[in-house]
N, C-alpha and C. Protein backbone atom coordinates (compact mmCIF):
# COMPACT_ATOMS: atom_id res chain seq x y z
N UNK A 1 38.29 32.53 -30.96
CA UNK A 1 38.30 33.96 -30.84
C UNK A 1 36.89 34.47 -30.57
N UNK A 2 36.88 35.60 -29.78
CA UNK A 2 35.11 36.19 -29.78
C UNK A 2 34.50 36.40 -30.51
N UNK A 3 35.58 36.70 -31.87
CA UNK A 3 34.40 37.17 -33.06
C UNK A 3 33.18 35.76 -34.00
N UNK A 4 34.30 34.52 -33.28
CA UNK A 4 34.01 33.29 -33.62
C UNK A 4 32.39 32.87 -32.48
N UNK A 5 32.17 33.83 -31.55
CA UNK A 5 31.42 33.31 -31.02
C UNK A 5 29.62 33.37 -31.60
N UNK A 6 28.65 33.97 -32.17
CA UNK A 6 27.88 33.00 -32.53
C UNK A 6 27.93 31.87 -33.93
N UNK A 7 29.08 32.34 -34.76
CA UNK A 7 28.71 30.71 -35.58
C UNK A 7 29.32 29.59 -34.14
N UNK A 8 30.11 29.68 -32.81
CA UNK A 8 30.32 28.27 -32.25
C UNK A 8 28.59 28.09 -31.74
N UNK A 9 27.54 29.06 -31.36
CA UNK A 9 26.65 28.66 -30.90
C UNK A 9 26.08 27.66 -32.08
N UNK A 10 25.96 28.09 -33.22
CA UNK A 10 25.41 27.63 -34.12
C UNK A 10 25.85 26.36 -34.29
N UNK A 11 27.67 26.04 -34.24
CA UNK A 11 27.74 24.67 -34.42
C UNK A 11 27.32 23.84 -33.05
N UNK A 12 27.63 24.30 -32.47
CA UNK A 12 27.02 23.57 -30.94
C UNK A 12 25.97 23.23 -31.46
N UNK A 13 24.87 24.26 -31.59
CA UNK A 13 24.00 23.20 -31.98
C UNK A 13 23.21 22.23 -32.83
N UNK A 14 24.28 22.28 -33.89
CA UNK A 14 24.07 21.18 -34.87
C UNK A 14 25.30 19.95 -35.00
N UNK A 15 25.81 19.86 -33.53
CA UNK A 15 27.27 18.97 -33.74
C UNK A 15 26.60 17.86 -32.46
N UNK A 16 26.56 16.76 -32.79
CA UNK A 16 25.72 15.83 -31.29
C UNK A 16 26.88 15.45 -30.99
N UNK A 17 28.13 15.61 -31.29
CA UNK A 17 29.33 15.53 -29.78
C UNK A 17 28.86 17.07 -28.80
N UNK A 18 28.48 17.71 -29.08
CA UNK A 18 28.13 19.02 -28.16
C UNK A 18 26.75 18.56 -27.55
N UNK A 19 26.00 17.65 -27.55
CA UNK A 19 24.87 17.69 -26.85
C UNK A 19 24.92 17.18 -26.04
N UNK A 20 23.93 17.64 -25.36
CA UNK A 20 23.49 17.86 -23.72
C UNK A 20 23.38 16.26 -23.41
N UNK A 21 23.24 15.56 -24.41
CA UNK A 21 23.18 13.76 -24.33
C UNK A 21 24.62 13.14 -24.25
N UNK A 22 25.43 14.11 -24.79
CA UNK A 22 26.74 13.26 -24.53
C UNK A 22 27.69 13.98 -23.66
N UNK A 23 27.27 15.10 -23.36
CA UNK A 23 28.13 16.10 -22.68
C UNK A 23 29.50 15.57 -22.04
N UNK A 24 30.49 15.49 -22.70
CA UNK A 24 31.88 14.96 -22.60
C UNK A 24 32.74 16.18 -23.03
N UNK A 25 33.97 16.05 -22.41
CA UNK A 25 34.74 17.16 -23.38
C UNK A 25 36.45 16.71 -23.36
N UNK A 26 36.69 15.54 -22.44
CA UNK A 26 37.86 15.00 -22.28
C UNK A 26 37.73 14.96 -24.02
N UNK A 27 38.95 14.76 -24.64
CA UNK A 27 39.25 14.07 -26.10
C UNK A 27 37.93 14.42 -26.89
N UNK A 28 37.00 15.73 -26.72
CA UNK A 28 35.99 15.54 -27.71
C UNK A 28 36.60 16.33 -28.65
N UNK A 29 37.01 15.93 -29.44
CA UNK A 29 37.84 16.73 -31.04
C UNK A 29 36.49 17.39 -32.14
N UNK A 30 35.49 16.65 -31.74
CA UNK A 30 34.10 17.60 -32.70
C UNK A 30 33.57 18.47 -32.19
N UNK A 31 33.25 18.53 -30.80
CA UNK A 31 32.90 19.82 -30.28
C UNK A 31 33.94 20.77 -29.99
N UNK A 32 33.37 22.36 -31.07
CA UNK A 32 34.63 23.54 -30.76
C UNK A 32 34.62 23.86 -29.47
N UNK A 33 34.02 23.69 -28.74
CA UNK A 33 33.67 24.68 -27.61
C UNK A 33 34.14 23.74 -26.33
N UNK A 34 34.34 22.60 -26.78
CA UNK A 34 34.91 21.43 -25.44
C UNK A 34 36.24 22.04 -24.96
N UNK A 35 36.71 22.16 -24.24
CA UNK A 35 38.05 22.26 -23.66
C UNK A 35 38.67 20.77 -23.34
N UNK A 36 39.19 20.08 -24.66
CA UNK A 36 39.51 18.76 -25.08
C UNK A 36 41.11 18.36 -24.44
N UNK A 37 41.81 19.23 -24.62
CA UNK A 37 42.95 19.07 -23.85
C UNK A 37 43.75 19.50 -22.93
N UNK A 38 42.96 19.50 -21.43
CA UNK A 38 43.73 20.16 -20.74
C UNK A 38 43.86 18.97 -19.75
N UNK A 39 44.36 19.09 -18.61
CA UNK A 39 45.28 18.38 -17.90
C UNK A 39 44.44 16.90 -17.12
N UNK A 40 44.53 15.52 -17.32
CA UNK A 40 43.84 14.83 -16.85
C UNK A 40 43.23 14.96 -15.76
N UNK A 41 43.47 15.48 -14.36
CA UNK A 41 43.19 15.81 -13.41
C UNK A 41 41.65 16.87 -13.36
N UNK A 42 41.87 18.09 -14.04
CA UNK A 42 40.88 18.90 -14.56
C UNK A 42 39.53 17.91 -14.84
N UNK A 43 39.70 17.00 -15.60
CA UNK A 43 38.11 16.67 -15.99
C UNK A 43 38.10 15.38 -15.04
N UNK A 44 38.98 14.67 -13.87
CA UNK A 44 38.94 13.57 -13.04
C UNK A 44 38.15 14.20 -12.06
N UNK A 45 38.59 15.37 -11.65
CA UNK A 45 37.85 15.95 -10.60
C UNK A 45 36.55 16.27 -10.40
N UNK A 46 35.95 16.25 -8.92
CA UNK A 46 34.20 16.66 -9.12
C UNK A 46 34.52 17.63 -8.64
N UNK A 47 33.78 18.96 -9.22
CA UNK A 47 34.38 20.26 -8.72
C UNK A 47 33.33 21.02 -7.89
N UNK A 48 33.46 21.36 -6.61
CA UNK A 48 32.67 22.12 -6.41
C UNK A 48 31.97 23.65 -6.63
N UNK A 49 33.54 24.14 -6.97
CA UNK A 49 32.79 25.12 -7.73
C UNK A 49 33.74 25.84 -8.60
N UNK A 50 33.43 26.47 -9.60
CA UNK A 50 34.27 26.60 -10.78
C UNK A 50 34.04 28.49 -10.93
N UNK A 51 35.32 29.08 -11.01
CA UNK A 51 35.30 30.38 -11.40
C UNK A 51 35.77 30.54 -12.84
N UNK A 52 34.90 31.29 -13.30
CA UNK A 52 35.24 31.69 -15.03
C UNK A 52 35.67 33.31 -15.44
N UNK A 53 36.80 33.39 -15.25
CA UNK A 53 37.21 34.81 -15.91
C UNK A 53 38.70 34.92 -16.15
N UNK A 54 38.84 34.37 -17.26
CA UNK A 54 39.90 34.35 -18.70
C UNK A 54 39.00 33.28 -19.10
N UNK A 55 39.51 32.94 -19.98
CA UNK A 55 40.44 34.23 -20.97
C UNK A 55 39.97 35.75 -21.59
N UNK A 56 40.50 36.29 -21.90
CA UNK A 56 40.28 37.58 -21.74
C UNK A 56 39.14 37.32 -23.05
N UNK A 57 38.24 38.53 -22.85
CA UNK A 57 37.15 38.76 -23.82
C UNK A 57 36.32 39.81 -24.29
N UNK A 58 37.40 40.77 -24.25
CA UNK A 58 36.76 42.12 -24.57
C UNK A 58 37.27 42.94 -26.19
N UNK A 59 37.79 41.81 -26.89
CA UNK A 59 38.13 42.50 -28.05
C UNK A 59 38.27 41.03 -29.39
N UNK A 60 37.80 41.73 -30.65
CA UNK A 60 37.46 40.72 -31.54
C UNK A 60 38.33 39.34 -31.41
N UNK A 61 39.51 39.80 -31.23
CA UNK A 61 40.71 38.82 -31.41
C UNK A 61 41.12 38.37 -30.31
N UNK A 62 40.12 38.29 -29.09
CA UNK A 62 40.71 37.71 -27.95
C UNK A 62 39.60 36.07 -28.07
N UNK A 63 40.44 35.45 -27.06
CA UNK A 63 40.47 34.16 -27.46
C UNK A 63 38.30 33.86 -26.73
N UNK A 64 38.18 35.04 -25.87
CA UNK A 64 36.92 34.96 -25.61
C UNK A 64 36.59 33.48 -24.42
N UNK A 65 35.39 33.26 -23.75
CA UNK A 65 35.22 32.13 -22.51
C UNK A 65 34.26 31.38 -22.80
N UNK A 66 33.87 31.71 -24.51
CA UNK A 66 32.87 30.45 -24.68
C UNK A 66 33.16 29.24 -24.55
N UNK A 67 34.38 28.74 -24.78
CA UNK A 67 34.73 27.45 -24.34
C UNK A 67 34.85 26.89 -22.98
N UNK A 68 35.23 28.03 -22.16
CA UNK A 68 35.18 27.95 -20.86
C UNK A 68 34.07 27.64 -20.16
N UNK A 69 33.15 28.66 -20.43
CA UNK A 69 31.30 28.62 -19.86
C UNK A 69 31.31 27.04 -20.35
N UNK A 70 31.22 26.72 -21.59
CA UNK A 70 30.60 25.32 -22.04
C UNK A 70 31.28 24.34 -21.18
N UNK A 71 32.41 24.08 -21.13
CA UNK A 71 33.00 23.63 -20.37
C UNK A 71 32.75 23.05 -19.02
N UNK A 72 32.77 24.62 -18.32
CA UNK A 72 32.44 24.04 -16.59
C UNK A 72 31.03 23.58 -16.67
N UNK A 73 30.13 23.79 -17.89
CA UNK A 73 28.44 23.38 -17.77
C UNK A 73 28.45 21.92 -17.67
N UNK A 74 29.38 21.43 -18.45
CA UNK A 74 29.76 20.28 -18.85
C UNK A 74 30.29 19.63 -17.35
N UNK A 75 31.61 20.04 -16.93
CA UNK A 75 31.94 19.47 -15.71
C UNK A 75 30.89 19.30 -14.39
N UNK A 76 30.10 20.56 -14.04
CA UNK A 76 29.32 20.49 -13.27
C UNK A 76 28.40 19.65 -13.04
N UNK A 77 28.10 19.32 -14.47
CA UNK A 77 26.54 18.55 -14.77
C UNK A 77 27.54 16.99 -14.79
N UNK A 78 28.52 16.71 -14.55
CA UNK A 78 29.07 15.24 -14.52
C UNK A 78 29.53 14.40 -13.41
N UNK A 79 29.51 15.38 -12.28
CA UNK A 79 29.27 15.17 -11.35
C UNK A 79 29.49 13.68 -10.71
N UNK A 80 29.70 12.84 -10.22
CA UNK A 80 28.95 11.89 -9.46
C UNK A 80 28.67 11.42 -8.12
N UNK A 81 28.83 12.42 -7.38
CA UNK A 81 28.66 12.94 -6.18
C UNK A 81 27.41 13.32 -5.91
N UNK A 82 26.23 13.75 -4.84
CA UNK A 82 24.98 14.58 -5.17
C UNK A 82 25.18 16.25 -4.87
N UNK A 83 24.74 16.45 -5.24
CA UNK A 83 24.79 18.08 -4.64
C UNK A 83 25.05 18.71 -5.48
N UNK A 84 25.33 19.85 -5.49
CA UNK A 84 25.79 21.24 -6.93
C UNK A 84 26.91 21.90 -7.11
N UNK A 85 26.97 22.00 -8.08
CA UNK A 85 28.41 22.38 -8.56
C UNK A 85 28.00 24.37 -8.73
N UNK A 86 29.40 24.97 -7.75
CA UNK A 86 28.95 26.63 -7.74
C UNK A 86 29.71 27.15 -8.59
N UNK A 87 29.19 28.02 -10.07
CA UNK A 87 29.57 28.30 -11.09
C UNK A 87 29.58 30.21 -10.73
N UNK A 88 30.78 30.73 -10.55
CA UNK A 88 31.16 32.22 -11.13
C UNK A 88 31.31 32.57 -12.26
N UNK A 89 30.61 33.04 -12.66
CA UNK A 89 30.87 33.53 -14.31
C UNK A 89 31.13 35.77 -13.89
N UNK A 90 32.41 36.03 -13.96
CA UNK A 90 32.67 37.96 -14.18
C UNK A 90 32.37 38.08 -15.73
N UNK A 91 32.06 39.43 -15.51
CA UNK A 91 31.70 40.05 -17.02
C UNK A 91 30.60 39.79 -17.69
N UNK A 92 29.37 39.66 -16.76
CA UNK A 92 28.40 38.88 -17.65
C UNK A 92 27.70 40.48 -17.69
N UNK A 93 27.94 41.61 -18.12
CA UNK A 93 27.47 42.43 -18.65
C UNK A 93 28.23 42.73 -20.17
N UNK A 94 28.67 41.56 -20.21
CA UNK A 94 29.44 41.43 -22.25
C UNK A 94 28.51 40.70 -22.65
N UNK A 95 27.92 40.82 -23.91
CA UNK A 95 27.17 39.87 -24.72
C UNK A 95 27.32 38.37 -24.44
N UNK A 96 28.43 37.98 -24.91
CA UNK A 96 29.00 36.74 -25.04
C UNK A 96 28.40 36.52 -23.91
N UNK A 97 29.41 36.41 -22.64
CA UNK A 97 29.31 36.09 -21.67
C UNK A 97 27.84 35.34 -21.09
N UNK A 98 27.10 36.80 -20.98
CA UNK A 98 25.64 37.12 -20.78
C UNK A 98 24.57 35.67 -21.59
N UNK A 99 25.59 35.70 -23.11
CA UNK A 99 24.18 34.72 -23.91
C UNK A 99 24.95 33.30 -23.51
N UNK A 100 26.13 32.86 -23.38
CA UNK A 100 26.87 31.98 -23.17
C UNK A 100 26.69 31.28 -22.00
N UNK A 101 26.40 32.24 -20.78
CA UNK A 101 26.05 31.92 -20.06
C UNK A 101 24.47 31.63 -19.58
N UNK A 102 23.75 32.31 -20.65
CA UNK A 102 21.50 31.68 -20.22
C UNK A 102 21.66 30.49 -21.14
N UNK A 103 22.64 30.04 -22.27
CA UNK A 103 22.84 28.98 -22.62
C UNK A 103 22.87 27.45 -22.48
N UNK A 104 24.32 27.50 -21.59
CA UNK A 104 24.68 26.69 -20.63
C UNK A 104 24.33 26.33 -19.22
N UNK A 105 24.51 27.72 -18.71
CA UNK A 105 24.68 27.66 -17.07
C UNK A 105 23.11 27.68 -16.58
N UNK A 106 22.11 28.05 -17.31
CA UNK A 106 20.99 28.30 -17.43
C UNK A 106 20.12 29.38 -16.31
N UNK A 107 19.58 30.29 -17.12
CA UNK A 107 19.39 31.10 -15.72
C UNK A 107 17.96 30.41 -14.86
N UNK A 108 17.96 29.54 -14.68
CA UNK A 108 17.08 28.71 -13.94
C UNK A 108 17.80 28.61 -12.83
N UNK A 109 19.22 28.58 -12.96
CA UNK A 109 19.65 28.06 -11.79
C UNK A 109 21.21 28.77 -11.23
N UNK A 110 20.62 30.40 -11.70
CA UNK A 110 21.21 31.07 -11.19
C UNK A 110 20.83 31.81 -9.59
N UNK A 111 21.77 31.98 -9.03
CA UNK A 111 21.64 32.11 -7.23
C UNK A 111 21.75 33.75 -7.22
N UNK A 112 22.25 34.33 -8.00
CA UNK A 112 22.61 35.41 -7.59
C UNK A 112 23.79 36.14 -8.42
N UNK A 113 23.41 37.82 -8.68
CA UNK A 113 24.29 38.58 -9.56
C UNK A 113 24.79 40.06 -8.76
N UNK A 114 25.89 39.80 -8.75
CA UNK A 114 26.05 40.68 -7.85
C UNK A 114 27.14 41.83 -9.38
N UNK A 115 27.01 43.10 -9.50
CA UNK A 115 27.83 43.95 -10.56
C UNK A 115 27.46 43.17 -11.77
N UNK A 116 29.03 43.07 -11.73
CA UNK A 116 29.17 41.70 -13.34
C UNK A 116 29.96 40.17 -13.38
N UNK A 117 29.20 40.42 -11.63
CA UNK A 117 29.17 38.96 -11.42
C UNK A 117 28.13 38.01 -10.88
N UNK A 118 28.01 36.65 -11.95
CA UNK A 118 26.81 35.43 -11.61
C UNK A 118 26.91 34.58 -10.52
N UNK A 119 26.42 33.58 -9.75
CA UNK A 119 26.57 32.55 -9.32
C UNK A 119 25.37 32.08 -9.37
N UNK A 120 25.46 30.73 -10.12
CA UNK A 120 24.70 29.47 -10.25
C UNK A 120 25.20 28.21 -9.78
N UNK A 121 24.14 27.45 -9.06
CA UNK A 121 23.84 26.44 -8.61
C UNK A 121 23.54 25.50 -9.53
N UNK A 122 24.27 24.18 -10.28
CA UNK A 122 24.31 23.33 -11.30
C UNK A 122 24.23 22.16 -10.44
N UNK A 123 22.82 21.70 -10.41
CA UNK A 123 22.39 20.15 -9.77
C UNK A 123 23.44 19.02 -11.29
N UNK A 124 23.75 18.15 -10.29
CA UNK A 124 23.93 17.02 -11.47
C UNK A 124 22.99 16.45 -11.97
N UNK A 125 21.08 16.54 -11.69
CA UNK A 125 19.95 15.77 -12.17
C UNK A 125 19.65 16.86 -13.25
N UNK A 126 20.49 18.25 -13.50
CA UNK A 126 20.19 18.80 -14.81
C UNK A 126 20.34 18.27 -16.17
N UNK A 127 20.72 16.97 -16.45
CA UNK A 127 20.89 16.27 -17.86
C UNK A 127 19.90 15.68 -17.55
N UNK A 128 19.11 15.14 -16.27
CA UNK A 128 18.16 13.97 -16.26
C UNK A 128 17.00 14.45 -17.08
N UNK A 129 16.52 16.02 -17.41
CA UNK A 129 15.32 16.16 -17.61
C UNK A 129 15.51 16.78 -19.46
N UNK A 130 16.75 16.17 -19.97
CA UNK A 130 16.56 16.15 -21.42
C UNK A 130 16.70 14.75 -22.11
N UNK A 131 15.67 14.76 -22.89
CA UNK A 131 15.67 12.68 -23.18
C UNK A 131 16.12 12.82 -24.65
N UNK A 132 16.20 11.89 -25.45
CA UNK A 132 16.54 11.70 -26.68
C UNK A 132 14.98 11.82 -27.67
N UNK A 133 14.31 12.03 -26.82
CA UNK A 133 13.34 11.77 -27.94
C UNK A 133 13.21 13.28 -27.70
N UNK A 134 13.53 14.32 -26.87
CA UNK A 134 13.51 15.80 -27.22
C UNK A 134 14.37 16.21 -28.43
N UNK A 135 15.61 15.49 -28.22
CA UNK A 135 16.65 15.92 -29.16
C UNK A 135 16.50 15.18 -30.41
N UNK A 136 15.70 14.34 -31.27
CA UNK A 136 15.41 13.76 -32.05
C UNK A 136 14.08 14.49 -32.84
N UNK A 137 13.53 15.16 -31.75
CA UNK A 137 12.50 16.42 -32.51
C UNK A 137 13.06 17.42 -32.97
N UNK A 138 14.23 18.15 -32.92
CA UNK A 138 14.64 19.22 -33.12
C UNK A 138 14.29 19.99 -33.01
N UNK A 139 13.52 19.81 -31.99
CA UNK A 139 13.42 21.32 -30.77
C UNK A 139 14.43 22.00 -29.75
N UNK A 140 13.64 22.96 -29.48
CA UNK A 140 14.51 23.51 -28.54
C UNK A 140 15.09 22.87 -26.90
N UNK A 141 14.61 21.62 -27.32
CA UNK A 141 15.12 20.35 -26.23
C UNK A 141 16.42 20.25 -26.71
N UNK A 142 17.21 20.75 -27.55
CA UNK A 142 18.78 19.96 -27.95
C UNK A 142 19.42 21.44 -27.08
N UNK A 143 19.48 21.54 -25.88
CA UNK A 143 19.55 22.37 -25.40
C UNK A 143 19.84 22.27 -23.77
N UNK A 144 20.77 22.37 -23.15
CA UNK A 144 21.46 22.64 -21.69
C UNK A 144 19.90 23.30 -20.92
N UNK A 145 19.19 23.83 -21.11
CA UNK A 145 18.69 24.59 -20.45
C UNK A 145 17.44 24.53 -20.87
């Protein structure tokens, strides 16, 4: 639910099935924010580009797209193809959205905002430049972005 959304930031980032080192989400049952069971095909595929708007997220009790954002960050960056995966994120004038998305999608490698809508460019060499010995400091290296 949205109202659930910053304690999931919080567990994200103290859960290392959510890190940027293992970034999986097929069957990941420890990370909340994985989208763990949806259709084999969904996470077989290299996607070129992924639109995000549902689930709905404009009221406490809606199911909210933090799982979603985390998600396609996840798919994009898994890539094994070269090239970039093109991420739409609508509504990024909602909190959530907005922090969910400099999170994940990182605004490093955003292309362009057009209203209250993003598009970012997600290289697959974006996991290459976080190592384990960042995430073993507990810095702000345990971190997508």
């Amino acid at each position: 639910m949205l109202s659930e959304a910053d304690p999931l930031l919080s567990h994200y980032r103290s859960e290392p099935e959510c890190s940027p080192l293992k970034s999986y989400i097929r069957n990941n049952e420890k990370c909340k924010l994985a989208l763990s069971r949806l259709p084999d095909e969904v996470y077989d595929t290299e996607w070129d580009l992924i639109m995000i708007d549902a689930p709905r997220g404009y009221f406490a009790e809606a199911p909210g797209r933090m799982g979603a954002i985390y998600s396609a960050a996840v798919l994009a960056r898994s890539r094994k193809r070269s090239g970039v995966t093109h991420v739409f994120l609508h509504d990024v004038d909602r909190r959530v959205e907005k922090t969910y998305a400099e999170e994940f999608l990182c605004k490093k490698y955003l292309v362009k905002g057009v209203g209250r809508l993003w598009h970012f460019e997600i290289p697959v060499v974006a996991m290459a430049t976080t190592t384990a010995a960042n995430v073993s400091n507990g810095g702000d290296n345990y971190r997508f972005c």
